[in-house]
C-alpha atoms as a PDB file:
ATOM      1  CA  UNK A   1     -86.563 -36.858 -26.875  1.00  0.00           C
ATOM      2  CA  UNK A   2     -83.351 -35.175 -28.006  1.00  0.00           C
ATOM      3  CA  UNK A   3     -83.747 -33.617 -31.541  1.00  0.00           C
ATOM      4  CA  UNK A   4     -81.151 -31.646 -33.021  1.00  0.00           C
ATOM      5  CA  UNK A   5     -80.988 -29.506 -35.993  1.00  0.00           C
ATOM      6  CA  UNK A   6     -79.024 -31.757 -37.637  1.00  0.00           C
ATOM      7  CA  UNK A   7     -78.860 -35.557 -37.128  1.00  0.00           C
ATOM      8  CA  UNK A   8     -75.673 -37.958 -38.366  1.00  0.00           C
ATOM      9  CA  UNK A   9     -77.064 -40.298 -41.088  1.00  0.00           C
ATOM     10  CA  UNK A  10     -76.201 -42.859 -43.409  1.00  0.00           C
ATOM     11  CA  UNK A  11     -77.507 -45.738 -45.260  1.00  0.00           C
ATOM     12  CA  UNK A  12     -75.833 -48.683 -44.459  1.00  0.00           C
ATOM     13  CA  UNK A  13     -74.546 -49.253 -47.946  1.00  0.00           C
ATOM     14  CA  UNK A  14     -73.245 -46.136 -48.004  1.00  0.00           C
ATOM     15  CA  UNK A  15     -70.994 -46.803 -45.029  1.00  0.00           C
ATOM     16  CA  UNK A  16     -70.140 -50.469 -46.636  1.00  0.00           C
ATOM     17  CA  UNK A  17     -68.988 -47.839 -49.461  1.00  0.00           C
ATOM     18  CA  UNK A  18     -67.204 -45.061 -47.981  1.00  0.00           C
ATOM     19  CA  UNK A  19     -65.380 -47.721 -45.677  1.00  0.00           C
ATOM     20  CA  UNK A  20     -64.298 -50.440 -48.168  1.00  0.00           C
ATOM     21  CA  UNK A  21     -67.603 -52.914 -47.273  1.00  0.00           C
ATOM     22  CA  UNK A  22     -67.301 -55.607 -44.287  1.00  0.00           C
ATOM     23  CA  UNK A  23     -63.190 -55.857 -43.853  1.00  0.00           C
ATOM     24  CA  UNK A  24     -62.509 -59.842 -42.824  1.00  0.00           C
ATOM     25  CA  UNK A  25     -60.385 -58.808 -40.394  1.00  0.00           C
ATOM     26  CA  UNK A  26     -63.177 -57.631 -38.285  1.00  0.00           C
ATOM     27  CA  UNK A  27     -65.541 -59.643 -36.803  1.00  0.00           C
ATOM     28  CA  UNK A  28     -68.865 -58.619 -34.796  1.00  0.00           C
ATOM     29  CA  UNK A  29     -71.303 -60.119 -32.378  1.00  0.00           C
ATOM     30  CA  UNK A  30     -74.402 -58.453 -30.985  1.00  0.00           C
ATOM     31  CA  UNK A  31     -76.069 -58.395 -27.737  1.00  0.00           C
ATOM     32  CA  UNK A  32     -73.428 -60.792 -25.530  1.00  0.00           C
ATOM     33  CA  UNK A  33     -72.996 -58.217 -22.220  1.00  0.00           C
ATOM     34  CA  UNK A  34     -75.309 -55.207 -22.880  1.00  0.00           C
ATOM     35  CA  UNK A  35     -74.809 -53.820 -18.923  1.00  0.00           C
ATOM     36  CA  UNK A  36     -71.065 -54.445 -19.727  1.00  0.00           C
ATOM     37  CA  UNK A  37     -71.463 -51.542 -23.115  1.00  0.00           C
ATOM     38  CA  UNK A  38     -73.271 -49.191 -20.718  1.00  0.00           C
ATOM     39  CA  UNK A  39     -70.776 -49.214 -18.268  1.00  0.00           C
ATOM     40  CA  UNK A  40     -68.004 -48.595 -20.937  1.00  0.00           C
ATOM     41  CA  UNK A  41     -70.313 -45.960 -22.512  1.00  0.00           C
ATOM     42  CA  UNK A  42     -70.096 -44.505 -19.158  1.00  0.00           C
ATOM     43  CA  UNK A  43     -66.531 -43.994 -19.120  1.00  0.00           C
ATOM     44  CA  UNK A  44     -66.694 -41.533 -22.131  1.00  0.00           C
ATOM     45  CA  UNK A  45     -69.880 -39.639 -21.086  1.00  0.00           C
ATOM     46  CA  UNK A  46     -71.418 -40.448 -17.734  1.00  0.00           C
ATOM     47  CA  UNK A  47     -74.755 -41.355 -18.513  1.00  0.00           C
ATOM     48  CA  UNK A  48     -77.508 -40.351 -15.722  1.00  0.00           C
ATOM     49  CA  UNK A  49     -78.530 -43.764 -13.619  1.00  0.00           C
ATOM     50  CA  UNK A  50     -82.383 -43.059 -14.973  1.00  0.00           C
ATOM     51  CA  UNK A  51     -81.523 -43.232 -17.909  1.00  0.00           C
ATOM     52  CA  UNK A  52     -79.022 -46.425 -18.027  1.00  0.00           C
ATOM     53  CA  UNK A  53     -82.398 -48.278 -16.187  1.00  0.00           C
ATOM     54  CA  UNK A  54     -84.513 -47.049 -19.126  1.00  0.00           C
ATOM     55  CA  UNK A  55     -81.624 -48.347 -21.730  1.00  0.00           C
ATOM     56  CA  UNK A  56     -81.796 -51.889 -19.898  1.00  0.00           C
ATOM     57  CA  UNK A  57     -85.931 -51.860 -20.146  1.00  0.00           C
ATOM     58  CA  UNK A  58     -85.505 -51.251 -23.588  1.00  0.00           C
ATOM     59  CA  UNK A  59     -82.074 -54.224 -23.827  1.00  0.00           C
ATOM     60  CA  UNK A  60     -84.805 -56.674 -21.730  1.00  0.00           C
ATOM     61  CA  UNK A  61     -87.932 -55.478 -24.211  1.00  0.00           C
ATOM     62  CA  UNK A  62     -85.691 -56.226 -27.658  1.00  0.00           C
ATOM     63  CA  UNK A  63     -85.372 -52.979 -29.025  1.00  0.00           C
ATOM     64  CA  UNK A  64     -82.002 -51.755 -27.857  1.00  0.00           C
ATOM     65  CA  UNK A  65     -78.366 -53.920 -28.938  1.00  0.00           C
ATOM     66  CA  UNK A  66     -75.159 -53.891 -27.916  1.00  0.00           C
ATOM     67  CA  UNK A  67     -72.465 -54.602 -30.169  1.00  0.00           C
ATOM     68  CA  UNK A  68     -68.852 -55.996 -30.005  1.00  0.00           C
ATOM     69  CA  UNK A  69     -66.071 -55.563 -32.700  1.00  0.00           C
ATOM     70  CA  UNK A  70     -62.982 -57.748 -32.137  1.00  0.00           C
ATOM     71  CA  UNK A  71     -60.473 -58.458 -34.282  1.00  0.00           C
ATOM     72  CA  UNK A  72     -59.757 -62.082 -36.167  1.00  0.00           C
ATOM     73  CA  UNK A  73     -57.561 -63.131 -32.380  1.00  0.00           C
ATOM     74  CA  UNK A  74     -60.564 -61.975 -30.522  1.00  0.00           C
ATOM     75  CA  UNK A  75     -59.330 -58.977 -29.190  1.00  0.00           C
ATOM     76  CA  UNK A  76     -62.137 -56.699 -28.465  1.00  0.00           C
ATOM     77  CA  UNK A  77     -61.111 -53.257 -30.822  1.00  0.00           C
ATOM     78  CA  UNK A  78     -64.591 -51.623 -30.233  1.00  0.00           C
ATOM     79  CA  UNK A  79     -68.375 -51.156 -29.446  1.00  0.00           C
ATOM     80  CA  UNK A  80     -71.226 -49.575 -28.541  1.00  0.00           C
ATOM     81  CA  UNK A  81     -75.278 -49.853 -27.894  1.00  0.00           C
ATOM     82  CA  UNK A  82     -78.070 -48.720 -29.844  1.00  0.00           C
ATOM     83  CA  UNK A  83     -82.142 -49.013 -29.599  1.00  0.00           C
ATOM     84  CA  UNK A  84     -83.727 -50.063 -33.166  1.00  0.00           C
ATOM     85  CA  UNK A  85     -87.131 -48.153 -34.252  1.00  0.00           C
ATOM     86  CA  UNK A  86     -88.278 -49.571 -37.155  1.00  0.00           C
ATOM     87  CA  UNK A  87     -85.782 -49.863 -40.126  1.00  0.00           C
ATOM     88  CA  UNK A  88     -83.812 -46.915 -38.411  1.00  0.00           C
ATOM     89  CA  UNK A  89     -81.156 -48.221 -35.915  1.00  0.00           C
ATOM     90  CA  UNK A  90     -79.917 -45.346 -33.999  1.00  0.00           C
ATOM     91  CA  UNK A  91     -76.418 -45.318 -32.357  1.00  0.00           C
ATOM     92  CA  UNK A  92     -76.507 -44.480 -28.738  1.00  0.00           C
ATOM     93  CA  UNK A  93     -72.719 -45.033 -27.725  1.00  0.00           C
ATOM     94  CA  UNK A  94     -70.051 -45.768 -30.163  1.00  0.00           C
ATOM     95  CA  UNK A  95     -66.081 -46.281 -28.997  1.00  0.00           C
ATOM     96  CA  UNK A  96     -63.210 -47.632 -31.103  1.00  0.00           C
ATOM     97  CA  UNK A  97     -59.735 -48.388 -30.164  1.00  0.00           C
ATOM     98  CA  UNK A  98     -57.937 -46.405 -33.628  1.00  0.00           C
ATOM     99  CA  UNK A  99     -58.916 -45.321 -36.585  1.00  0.00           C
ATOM    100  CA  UNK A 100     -58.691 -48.437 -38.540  1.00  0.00           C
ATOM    101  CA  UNK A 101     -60.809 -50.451 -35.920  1.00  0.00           C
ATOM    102  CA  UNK A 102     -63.298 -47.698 -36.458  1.00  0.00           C
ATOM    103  CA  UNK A 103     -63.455 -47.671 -39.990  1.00  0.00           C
ATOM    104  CA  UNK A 104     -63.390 -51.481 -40.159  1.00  0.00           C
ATOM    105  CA  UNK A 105     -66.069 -52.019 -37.017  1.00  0.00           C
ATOM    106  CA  UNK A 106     -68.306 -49.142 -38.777  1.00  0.00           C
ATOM    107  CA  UNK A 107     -68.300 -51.519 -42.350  1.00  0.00           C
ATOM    108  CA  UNK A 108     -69.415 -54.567 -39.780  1.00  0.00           C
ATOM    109  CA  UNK A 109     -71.945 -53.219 -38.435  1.00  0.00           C
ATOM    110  CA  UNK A 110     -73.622 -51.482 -41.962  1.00  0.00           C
ATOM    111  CA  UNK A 111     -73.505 -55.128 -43.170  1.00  0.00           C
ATOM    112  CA  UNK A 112     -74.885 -56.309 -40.093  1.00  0.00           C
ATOM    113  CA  UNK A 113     -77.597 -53.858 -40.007  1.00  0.00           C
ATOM    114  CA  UNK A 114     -78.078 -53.918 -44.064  1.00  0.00           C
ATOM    115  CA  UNK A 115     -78.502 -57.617 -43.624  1.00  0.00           C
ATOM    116  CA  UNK A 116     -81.268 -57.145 -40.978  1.00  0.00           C
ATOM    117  CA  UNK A 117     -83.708 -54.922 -43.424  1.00  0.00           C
ATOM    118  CA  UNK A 118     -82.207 -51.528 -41.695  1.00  0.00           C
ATOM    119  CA  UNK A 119     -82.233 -48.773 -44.388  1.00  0.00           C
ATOM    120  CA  UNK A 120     -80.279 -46.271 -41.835  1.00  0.00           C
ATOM    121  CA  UNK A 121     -77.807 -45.686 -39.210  1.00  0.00           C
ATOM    122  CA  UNK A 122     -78.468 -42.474 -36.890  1.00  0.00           C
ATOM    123  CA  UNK A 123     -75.358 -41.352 -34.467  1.00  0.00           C
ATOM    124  CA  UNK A 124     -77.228 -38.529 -33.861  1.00  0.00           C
ATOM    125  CA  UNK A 125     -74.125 -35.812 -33.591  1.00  0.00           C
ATOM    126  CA  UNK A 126     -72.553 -34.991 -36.693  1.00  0.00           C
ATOM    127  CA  UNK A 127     -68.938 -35.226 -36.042  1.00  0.00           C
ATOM    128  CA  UNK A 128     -66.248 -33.856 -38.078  1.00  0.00           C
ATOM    129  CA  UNK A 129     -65.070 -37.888 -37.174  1.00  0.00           C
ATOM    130  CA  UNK A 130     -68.380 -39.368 -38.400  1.00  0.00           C
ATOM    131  CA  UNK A 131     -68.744 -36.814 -41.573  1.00  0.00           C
ATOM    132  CA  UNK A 132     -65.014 -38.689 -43.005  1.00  0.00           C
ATOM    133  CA  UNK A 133     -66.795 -42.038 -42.501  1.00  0.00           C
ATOM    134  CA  UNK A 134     -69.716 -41.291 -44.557  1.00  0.00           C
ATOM    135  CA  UNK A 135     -72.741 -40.002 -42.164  1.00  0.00           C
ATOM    136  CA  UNK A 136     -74.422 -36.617 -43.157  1.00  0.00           C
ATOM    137  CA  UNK A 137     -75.836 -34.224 -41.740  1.00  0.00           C
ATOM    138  CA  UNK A 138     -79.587 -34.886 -42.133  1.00  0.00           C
ATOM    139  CA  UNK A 139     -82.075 -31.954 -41.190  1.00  0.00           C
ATOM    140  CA  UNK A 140     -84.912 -32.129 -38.623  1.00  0.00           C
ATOM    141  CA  UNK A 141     -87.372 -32.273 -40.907  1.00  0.00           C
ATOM    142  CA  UNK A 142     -86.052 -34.712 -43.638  1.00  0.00           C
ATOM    143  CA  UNK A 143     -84.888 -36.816 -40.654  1.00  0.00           C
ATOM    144  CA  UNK A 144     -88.326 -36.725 -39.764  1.00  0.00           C
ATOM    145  CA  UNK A 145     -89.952 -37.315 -42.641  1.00  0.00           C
ATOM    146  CA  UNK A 146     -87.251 -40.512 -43.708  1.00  0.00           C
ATOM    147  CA  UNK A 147     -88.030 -41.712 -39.458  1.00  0.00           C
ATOM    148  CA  UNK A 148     -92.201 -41.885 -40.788  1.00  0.00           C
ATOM    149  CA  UNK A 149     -91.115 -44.323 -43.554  1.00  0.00           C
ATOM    150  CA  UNK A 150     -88.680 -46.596 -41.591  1.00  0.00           C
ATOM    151  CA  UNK A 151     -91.113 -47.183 -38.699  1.00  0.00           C
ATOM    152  CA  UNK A 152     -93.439 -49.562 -40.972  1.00  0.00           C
ATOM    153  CA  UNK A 153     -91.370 -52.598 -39.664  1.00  0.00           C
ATOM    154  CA  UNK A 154     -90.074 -53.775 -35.835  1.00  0.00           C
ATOM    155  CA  UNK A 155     -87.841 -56.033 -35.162  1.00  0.00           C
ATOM    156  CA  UNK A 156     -87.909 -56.811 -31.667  1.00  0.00           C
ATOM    157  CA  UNK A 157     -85.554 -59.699 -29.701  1.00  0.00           C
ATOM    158  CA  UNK A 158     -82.442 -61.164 -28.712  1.00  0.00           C
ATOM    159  CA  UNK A 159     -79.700 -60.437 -31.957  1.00  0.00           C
ATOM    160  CA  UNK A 160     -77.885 -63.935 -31.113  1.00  0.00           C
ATOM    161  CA  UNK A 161     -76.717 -66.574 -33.250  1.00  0.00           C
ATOM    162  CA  UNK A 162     -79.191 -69.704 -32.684  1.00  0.00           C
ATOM    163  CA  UNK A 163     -77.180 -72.118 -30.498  1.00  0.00           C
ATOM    164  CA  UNK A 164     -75.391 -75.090 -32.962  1.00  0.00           C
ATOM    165  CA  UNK A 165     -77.740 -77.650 -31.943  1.00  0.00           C
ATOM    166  CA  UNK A 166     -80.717 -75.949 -33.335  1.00  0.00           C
ATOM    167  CA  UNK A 167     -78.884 -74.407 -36.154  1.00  0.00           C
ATOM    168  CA  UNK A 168     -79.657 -76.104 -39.622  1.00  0.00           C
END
């Protein structure tokens, strides 16, 4: 496991914060073409073909998400993947379009996560990018320490919507 001295963290309320809370002109949906996110992920920062199979084991097992941001038209503006572990959901590959789609898809997916009981967001690197939209730069220790008290609670699974026929 990758652990560096410092690790990009945030509450999600603090990103809802920092980046004006969940604009409407963003929407997001989770999990809809996870091998789709890898391969986009790859693009960026070619990702070893073990590893990708161990991503997909953990996509198949429940604990790792994809995520789509598109705008109100349904143009896709951004994404990435992540693997949950506990309350902590840690950011694995993260793209945006612009600026604005990142700032807007970042408030998504805090209220997405804050909804689901999450009380952080890791992006591991702590980017001069990621500092401006409200991560910090958490040491190894305290990140280790807050990692023990998020890891009470899994929640493992699919992240769809139910389909409409078995929706209340």
């Amino acid at each position: 496991w990758w652990s560096p001295a410092l690790r990009a963290l945030s509450a999600p309320q603090t990103l809802m914060a920092r980046l004006g809370g969940a604009n409407e002109a963003f929407r997001i949906s989770f999990d809809q073409d996870f091998e789709a996110a890898l391969c986009e992920a790859d693009r960026a920062q070619p990702t070893p073909p073990r590893l990708k199979w161990a991503f997909a084991g953990l996509f198949d097992a429940g604990f790792a998400h994809s995520f789509d941001i598109s705008v109100k038209s349904g143009e896709r503006v951004g994404g990435g993947y992540g693997v949950a572990v506990g309350r902590v959901f840690v950011i694995e590959a993260l793209h945006f379009r612009d600026g604005s789609a990142r700032s807007g898809g970042l408030a998504m997916l805090a209220q997405a996560l804050e909804r689901r009981g999450f009380q952080w967001i890791d992006a591991k690197r702590l980017t001069p990018e990621l500092a401006a939209d409200g991560f910090d730069g958490a040491p190894r220790f305290d990140y280790l320490a807050k990692l023990k008290h998020a890891l009470a609670v899994e929640q493992v699974g699919a992240w769809v919507a139910p389909a409409l026929d078995k929706a209340a």
